[in-house]
C-alpha atoms as a PDB file:
ATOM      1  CA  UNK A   1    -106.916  33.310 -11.331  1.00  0.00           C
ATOM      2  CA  UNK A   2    -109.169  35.011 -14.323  1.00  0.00           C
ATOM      3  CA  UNK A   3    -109.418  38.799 -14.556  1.00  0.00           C
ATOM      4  CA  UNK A   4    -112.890  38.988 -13.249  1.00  0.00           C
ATOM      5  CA  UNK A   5    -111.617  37.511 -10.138  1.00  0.00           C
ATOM      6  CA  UNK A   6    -108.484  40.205  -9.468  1.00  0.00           C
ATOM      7  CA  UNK A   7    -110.417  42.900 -10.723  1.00  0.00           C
ATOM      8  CA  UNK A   8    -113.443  41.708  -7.677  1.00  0.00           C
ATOM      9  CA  UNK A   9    -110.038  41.668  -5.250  1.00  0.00           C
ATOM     10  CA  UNK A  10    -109.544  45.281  -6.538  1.00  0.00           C
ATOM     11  CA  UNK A  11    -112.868  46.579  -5.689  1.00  0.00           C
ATOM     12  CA  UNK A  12    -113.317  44.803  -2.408  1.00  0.00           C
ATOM     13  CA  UNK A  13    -109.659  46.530  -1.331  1.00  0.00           C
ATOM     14  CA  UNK A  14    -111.148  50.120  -2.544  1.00  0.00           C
ATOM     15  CA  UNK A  15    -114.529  49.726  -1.081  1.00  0.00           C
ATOM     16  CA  UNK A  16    -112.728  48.771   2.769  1.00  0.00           C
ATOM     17  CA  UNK A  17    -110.366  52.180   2.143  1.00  0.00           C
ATOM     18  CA  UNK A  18    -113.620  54.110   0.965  1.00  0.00           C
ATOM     19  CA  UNK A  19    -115.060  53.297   4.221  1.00  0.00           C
ATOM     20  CA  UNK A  20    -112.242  54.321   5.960  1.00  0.00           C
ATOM     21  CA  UNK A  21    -112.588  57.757   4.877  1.00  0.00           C
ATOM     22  CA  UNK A  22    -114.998  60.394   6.506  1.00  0.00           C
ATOM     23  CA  UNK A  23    -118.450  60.252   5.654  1.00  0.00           C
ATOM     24  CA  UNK A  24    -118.251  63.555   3.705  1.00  0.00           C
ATOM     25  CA  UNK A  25    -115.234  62.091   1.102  1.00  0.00           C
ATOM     26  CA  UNK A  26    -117.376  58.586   0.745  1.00  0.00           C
ATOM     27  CA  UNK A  27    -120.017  59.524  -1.468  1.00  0.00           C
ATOM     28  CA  UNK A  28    -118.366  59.882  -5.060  1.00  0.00           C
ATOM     29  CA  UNK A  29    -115.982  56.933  -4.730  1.00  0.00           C
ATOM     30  CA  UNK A  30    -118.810  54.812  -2.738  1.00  0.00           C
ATOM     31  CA  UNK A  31    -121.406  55.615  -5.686  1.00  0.00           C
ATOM     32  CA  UNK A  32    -119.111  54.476  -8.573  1.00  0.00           C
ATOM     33  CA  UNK A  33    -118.289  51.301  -6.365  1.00  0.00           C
ATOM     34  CA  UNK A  34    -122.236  50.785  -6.484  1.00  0.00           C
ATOM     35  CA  UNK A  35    -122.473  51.029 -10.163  1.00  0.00           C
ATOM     36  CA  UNK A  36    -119.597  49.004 -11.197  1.00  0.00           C
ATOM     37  CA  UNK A  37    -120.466  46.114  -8.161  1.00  0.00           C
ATOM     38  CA  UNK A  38    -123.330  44.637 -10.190  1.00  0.00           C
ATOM     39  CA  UNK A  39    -120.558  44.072 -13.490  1.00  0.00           C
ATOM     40  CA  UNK A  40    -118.254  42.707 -11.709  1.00  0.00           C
ATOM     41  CA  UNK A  41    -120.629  40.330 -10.195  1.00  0.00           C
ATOM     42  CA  UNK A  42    -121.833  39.331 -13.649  1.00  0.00           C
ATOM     43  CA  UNK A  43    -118.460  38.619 -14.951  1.00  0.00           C
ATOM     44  CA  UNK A  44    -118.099  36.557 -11.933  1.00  0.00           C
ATOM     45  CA  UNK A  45    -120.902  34.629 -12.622  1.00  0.00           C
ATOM     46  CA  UNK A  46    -119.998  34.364 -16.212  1.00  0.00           C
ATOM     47  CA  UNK A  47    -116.656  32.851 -15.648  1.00  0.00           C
ATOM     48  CA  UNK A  48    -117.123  30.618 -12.252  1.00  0.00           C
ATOM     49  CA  UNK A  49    -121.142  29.947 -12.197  1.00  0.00           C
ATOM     50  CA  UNK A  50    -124.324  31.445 -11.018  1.00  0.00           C
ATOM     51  CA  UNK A  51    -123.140  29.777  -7.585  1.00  0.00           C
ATOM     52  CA  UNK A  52    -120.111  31.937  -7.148  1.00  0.00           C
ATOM     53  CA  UNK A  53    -122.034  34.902  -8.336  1.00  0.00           C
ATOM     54  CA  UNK A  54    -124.516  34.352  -5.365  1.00  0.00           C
ATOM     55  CA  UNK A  55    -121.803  34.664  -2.809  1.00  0.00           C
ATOM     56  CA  UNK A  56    -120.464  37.805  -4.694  1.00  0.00           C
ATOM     57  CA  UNK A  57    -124.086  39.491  -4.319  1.00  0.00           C
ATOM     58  CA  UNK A  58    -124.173  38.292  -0.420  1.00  0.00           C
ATOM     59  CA  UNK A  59    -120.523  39.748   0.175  1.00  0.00           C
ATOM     60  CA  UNK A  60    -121.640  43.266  -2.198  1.00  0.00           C
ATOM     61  CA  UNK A  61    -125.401  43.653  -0.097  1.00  0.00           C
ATOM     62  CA  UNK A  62    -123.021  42.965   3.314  1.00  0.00           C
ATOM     63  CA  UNK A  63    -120.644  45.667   2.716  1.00  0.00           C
ATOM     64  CA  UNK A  64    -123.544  48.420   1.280  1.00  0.00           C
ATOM     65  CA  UNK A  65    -126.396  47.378   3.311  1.00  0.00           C
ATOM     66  CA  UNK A  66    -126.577  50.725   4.715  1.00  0.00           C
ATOM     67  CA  UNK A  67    -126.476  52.666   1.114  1.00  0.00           C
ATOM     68  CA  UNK A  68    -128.983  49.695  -0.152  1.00  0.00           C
ATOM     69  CA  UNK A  69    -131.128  50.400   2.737  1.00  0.00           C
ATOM     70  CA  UNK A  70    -131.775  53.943   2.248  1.00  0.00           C
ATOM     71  CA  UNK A  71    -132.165  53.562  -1.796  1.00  0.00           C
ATOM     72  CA  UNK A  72    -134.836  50.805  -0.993  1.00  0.00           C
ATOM     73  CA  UNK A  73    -136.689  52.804   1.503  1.00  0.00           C
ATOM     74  CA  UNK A  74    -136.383  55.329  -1.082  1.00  0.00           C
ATOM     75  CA  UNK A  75    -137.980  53.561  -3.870  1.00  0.00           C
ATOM     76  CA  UNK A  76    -140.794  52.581  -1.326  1.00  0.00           C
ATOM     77  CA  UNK A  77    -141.333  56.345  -0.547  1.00  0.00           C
ATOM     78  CA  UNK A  78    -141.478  57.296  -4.152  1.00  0.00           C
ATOM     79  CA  UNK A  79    -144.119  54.100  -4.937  1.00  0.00           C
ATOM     80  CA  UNK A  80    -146.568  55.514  -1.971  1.00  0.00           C
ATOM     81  CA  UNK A  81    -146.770  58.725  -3.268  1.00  0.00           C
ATOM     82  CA  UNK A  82    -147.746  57.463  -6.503  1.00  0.00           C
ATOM     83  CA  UNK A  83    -150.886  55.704  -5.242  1.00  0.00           C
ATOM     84  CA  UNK A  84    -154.484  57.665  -5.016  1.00  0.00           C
END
């Protein structure tokens, strides 16, 4: 087993104890777990294949498709105020 594929174990076992915190404790930890997701699934890729790094990106948008959800509906917000 290759580093990229403990240190993906790792985050998965944070990211299930962040969301068993309250809502009010999950933002800070659940935000860096965001921002380091897309690394690890790059390493992933790197080392096993763009195959294995699809299944990484289905497993990361399953377990934050609520946080994805907002920042998408976000970024659609933010493009229709833009227009004329």
């Amino acid at each position: 087993m290759t580093l990229s594929l403990i240190m993906s174990a790792i985050w998965a076992i944070a990211a299930t104890i962040v969301a068993c915190l309250p809502m009010r404790f999950q933002y800070r930890p659940g935000l860096m777990l965001l921002l380091i997701a897309p690394i690890l699934i790059g390493w992933v890729g790197y080392d096993y294949g763009w195959w294995v790094s699809v299944l990484a990106l289905l497993g990361f948008v399953s377990m934050f498709r609520n946080p994805l959800r907002y920042l998408w509906r976000l970024v659609l917000k933010k493009e229709q105020e833009e227009l004329p």
